[in-house]
Protein backbone atom coordinates (compact mmCIF):
# COMPACT_ATOMS: atom_id res chain seq x y z
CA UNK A 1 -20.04 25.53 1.46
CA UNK A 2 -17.44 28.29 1.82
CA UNK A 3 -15.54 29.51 5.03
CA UNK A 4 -13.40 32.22 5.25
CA UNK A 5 -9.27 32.16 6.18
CA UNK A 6 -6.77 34.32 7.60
CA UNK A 7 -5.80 35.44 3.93
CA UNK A 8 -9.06 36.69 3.59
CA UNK A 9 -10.12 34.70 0.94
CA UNK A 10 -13.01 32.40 0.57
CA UNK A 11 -12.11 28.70 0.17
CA UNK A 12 -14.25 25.29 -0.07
CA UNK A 13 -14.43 23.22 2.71
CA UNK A 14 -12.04 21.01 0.51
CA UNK A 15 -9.46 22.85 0.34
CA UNK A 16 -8.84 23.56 4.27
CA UNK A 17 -6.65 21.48 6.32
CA UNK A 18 -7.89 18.12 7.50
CA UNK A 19 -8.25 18.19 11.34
CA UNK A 20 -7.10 15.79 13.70
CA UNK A 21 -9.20 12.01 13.28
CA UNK A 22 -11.12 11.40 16.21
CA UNK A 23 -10.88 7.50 17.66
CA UNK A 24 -14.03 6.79 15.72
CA UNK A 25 -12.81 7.81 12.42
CA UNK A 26 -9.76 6.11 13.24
CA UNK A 27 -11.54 3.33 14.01
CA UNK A 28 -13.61 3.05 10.90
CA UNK A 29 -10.60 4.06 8.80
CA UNK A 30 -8.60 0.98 10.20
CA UNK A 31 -11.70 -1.37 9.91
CA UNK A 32 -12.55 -1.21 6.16
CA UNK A 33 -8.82 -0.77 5.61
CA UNK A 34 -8.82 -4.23 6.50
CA UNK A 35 -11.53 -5.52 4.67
CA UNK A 36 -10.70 -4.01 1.62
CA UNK A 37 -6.91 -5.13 2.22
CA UNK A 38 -7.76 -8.90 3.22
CA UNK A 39 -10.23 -8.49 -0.31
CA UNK A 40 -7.44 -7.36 -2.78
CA UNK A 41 -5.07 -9.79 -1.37
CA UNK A 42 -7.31 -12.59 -2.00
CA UNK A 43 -7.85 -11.44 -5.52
CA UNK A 44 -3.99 -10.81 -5.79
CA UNK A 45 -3.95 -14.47 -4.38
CA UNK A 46 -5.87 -15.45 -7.25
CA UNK A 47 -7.32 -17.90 -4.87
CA UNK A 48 -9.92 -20.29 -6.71
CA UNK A 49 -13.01 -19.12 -5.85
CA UNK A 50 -12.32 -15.71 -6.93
CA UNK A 51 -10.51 -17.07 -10.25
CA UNK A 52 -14.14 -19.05 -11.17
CA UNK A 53 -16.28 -15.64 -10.52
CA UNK A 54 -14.36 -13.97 -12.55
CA UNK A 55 -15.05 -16.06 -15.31
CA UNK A 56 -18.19 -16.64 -14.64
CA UNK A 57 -18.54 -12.76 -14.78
CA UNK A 58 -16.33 -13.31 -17.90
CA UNK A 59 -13.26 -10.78 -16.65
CA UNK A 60 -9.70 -12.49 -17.65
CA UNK A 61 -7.55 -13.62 -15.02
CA UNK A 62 -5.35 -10.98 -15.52
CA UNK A 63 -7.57 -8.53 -14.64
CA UNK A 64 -7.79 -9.69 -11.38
CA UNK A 65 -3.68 -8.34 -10.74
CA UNK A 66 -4.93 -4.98 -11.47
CA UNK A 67 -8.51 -5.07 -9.43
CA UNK A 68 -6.39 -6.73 -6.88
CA UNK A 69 -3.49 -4.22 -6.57
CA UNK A 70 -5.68 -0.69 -7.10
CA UNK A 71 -7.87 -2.29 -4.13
CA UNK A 72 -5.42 -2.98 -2.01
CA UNK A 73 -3.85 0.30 -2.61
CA UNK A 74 -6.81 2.19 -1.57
CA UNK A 75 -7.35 0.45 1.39
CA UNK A 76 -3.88 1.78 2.41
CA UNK A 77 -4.70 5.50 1.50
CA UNK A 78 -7.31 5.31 3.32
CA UNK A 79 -5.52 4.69 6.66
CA UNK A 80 -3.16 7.46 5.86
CA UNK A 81 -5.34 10.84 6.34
CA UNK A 82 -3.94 12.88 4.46
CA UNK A 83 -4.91 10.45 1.46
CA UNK A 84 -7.68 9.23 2.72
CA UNK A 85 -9.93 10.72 -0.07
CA UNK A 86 -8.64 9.27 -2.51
CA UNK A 87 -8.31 5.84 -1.42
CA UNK A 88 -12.00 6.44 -0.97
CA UNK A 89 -12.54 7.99 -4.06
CA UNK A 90 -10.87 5.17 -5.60
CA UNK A 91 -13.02 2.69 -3.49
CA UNK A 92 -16.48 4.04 -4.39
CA UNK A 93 -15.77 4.03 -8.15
CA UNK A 94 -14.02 -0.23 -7.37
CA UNK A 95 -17.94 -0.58 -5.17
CA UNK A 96 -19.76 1.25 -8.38
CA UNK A 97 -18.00 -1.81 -10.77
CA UNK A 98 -18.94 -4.32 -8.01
CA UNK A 99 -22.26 -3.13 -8.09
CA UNK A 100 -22.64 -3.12 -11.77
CA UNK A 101 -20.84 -6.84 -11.70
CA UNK A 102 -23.45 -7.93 -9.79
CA UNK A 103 -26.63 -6.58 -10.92
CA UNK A 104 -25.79 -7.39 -14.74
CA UNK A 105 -25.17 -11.13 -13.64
CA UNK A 106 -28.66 -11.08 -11.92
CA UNK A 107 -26.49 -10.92 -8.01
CA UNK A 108 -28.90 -8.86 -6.66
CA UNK A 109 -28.36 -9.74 -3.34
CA UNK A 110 -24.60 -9.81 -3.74
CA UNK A 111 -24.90 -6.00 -5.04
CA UNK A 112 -26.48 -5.08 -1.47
CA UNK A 113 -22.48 -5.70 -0.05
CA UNK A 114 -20.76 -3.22 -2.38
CA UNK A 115 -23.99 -0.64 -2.10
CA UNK A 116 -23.08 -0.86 1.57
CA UNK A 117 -19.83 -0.36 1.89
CA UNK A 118 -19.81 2.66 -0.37
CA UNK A 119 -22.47 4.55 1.32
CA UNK A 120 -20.65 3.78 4.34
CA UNK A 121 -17.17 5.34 2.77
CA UNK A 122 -18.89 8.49 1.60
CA UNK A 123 -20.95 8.85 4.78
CA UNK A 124 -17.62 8.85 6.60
CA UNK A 125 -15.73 11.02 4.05
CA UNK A 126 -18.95 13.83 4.77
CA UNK A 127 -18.53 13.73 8.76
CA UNK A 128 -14.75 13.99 8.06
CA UNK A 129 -15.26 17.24 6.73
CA UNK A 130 -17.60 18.77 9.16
């Protein structure tokens, strides 16, 4: 999708200035902000019941610093607009390993959550740009 500017020039949509968020976005933005900011912190926690999945899933420990810290991360981009892409960017491909996780360990009801949660970052990443 292409739309012209002043310069003349034909751009894509991604590469014109993010308008204003309305209350709803805002909203939204600030709600799974949270979530995924109370979820890294628990990991970062290494609080026990997130230690034993991990090994049940047979990740190390350590990993759980880094999965921790890159989700908490996003979840702050995307509160801040102007990043807001790429902490969902960065969410979708964290909900894509979740996913993954959870099917190969036969969690097939636990892979509905991070299914969710991604459809509902790129389904607000597409109104955005409308």
């Amino acid at each position: 999708m292409t739309s012209p500017i002043p310069s003349g020039r034909r751009t894509s949509v991604y590469e014109l200035p993010p308008r204003p968020r309305t209350k709803t976005e805002w909203l939204g933005a600030l709600l799974l902000g949270a979530v995924f900011f109370v979820s890294g912190a628990l990991i970062l926690a290494h609080r026990p019941l997130v230690v034993e999945r991990f090994l049940e899933w047979g990740y190390p420990t350590k990993w759980m610093t880094v999965v921790g810290a890159i989700e908490v991360l996003a979840a702050v981009l995307l509160v801040i607009p102007r990043f807001a892409r790429h902490g969902a960017m960065i969410l979708i491909v964290m909900m894509l390993g979740a996913t993954f996780t959870h099917f190969a360990h036969g969690e097939y009801f636990a892979a509905i959550v991070p299914l969710t949660l991604r459809s509902e970052e790129h389904t607000s990443e597409l109104q955005s740009l409308e």
